[in-house]
N, C-alpha and C. Protein backbone atom coordinates (compact mmCIF):
# COMPACT_ATOMS: atom_id res chain seq x y z
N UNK A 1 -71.34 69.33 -28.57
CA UNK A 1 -71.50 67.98 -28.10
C UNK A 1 -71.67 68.03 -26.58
N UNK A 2 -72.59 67.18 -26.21
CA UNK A 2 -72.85 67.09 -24.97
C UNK A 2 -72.62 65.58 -24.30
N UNK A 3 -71.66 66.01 -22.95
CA UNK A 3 -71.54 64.27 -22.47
C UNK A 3 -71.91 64.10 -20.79
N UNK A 4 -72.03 63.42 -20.31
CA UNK A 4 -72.07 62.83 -19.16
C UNK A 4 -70.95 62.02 -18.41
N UNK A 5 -70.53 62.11 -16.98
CA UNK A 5 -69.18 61.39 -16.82
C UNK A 5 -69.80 60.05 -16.31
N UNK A 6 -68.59 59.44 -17.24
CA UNK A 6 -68.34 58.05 -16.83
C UNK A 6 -67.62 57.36 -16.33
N UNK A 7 -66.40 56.60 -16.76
CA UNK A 7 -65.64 55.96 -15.86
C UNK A 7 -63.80 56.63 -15.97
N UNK A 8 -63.79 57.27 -16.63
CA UNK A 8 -62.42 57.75 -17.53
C UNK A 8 -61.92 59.28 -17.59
N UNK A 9 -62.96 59.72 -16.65
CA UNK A 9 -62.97 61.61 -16.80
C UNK A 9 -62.07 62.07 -15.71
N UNK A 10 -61.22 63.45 -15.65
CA UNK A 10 -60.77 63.98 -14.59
C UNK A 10 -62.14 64.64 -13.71
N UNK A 11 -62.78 63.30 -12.94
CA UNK A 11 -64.15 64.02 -11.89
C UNK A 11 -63.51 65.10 -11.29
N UNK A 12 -62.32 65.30 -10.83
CA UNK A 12 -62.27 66.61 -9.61
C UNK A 12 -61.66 67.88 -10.97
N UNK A 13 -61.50 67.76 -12.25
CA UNK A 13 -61.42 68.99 -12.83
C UNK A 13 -63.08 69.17 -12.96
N UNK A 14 -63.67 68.10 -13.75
CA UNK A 14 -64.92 68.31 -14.01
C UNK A 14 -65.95 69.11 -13.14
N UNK A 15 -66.15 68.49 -11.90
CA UNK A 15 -66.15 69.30 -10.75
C UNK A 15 -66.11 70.49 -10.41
N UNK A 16 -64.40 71.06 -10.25
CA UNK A 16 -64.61 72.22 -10.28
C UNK A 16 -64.94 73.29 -11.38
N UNK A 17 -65.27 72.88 -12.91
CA UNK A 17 -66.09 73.97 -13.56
C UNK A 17 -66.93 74.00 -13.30
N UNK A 18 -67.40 73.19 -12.85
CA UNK A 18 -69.16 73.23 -12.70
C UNK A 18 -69.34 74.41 -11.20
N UNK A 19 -68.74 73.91 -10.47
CA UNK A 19 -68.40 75.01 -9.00
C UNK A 19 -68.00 76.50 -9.60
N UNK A 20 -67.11 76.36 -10.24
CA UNK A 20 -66.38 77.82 -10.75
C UNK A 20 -67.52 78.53 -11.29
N UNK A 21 -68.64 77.81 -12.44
CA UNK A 21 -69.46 78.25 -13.33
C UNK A 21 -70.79 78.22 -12.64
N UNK A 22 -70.88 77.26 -11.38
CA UNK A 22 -72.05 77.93 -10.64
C UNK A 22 -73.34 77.47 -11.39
N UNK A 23 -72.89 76.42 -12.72
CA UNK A 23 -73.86 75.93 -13.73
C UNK A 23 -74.18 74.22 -13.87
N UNK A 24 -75.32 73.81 -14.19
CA UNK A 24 -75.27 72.25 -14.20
C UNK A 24 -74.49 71.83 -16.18
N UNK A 25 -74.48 72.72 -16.63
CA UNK A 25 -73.62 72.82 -18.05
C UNK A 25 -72.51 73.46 -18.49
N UNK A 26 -71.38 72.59 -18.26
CA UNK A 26 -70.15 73.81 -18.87
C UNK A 26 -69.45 73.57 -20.02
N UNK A 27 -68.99 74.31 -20.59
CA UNK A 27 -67.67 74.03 -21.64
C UNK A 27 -66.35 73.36 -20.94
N UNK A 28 -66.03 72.67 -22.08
CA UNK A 28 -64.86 72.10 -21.23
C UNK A 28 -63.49 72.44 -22.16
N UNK A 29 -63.57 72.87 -23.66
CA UNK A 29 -62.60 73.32 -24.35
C UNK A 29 -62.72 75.12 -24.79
N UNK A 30 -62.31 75.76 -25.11
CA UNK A 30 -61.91 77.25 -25.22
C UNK A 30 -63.01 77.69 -26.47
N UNK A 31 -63.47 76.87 -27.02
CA UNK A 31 -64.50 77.21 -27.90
C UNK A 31 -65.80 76.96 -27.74
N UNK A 32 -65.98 76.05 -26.42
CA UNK A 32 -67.53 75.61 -26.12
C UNK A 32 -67.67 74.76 -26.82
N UNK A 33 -67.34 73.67 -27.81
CA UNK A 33 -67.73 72.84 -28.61
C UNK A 33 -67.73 71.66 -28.09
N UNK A 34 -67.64 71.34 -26.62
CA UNK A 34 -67.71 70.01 -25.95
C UNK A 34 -68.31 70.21 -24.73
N UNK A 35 -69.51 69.77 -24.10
CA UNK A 35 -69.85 70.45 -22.61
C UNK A 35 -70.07 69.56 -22.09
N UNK A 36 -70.00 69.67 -20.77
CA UNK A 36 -70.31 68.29 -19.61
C UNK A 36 -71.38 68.74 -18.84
N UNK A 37 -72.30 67.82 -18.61
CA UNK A 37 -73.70 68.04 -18.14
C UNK A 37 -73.80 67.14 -16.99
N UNK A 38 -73.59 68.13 -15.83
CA UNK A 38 -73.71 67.29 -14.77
C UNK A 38 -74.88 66.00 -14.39
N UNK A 39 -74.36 65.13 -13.98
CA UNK A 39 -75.07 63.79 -13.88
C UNK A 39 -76.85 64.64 -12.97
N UNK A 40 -77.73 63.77 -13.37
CA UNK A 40 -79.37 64.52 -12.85
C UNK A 40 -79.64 65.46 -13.32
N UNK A 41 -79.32 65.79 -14.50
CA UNK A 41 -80.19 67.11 -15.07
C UNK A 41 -80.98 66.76 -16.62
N UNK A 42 -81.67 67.31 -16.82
CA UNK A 42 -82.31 67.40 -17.76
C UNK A 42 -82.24 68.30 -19.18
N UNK A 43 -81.06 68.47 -19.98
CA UNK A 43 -80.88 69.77 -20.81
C UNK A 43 -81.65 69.61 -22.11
N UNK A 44 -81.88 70.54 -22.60
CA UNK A 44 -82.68 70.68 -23.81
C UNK A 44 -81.68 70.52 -25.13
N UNK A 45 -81.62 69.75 -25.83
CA UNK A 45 -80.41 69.40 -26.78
C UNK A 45 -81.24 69.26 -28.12
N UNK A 46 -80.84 70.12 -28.96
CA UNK A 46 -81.73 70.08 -30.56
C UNK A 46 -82.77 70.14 -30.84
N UNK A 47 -83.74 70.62 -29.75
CA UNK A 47 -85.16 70.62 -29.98
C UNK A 47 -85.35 69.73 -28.82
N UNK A 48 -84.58 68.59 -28.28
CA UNK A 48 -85.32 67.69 -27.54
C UNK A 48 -84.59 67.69 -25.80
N UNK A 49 -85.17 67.32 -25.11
CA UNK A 49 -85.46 67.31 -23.47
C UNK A 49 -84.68 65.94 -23.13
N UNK A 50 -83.53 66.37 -22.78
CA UNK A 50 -82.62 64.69 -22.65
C UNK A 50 -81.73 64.79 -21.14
N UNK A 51 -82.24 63.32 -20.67
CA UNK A 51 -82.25 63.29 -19.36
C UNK A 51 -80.47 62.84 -19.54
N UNK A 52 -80.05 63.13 -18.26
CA UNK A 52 -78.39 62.85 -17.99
C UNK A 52 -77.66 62.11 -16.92
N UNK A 53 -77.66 60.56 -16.85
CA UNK A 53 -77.36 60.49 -15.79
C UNK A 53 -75.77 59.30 -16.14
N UNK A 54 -74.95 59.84 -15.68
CA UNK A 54 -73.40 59.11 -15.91
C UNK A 54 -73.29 58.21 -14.74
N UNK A 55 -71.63 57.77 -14.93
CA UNK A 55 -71.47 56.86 -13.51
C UNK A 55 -71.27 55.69 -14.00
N UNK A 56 -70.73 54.77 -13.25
CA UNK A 56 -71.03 53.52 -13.28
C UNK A 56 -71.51 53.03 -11.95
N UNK A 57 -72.15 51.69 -11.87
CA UNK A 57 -72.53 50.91 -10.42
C UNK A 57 -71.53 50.21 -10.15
N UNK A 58 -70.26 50.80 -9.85
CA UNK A 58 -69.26 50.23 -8.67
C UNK A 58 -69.10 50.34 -7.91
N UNK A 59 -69.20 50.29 -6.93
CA UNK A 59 -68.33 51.57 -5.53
C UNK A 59 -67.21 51.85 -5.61
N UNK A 60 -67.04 53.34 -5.18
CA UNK A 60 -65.95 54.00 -5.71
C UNK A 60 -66.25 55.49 -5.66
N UNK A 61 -64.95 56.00 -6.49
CA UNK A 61 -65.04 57.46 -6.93
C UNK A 61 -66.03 57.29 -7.78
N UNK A 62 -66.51 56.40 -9.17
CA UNK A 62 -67.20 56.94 -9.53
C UNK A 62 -68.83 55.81 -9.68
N UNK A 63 -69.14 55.75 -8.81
CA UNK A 63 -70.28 55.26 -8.36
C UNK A 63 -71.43 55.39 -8.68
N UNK A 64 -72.51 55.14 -9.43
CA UNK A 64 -73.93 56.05 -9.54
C UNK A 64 -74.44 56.67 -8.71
N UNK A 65 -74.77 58.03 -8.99
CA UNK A 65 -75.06 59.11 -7.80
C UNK A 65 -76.63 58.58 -7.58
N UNK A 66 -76.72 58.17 -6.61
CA UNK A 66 -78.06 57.76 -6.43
C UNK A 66 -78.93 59.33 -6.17
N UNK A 67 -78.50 60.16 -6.09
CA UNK A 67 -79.44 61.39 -6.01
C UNK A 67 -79.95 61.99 -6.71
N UNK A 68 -78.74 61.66 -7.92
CA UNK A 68 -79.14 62.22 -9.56
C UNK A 68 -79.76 61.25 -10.07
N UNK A 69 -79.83 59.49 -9.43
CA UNK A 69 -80.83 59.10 -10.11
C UNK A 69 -82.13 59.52 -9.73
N UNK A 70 -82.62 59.30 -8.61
CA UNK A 70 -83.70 59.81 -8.09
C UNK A 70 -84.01 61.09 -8.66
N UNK A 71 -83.79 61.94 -8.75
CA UNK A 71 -84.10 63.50 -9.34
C UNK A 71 -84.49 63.15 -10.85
N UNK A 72 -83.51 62.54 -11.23
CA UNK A 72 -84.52 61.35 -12.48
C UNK A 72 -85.45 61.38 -12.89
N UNK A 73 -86.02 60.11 -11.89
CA UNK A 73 -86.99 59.72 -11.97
C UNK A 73 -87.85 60.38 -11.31
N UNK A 74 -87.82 61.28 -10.79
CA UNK A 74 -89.49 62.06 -10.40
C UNK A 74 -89.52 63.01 -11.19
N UNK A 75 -88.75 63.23 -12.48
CA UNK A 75 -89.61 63.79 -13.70
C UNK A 75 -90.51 63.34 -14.40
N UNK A 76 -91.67 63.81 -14.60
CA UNK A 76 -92.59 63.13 -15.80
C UNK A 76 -92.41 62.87 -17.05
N UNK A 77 -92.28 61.26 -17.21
CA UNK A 77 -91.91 60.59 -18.70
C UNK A 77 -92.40 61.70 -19.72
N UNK A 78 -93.64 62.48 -19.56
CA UNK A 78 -94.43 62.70 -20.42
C UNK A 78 -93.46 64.60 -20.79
N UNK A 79 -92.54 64.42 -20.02
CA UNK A 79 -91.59 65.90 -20.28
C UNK A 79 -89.73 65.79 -20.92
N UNK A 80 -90.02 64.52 -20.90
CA UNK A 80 -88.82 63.81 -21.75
C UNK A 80 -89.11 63.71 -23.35
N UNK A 81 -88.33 63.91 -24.20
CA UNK A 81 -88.18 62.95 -24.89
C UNK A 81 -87.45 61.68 -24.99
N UNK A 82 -86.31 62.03 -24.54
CA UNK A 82 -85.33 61.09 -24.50
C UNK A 82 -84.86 60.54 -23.11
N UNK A 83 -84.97 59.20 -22.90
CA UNK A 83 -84.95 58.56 -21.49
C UNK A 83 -84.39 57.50 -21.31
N UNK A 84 -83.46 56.59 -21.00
CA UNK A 84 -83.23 55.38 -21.05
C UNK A 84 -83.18 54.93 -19.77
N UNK A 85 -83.99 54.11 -19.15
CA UNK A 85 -84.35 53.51 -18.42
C UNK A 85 -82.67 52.55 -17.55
N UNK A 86 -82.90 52.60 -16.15
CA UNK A 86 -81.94 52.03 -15.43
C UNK A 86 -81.80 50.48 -15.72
């Protein structure tokens, strides 16, 4: 299973796997069966190309990363399958 953070996650553990692992995808339980996909990336999930962007629009800790949106959107629709629009 693959998720994106939203409003309810430990961001500064989340964080540092991603730092530790040096990866935009990590495991987050001892078996790999749950991974967190850092917000702006694009991972390939079941055959299909699925864009990732978490957050909410509050200000705050967890804020929409406006950088990961942008990185977004200057992918070509036509390299997505899966996209949901802001």
């Amino acid at each position: 299973m693959l998720f994106v953070s939203g409003n309810h996650e430990d961001h500064d553990w989340l964080a540092s796997l991603h730092d530790a692992a040096g990866a935009e995808v990590v495991p987050v339980d001892p078996l790999g069966a749950h991974r967190h996909v850092a917000c702006g990336n694009v991972v390939e999930a079941a055959g299909q190309r699925v864009a990732f962007l978490g957050l909410i629009e509050v200000p705050g800790k967890t804020d929409l990363d406006e950088s990961a949106y942008a990185r977004l959107m200057a992918v070509a629709p036509a390299r997505l399958e899966i996209r949901c629009p802001r």
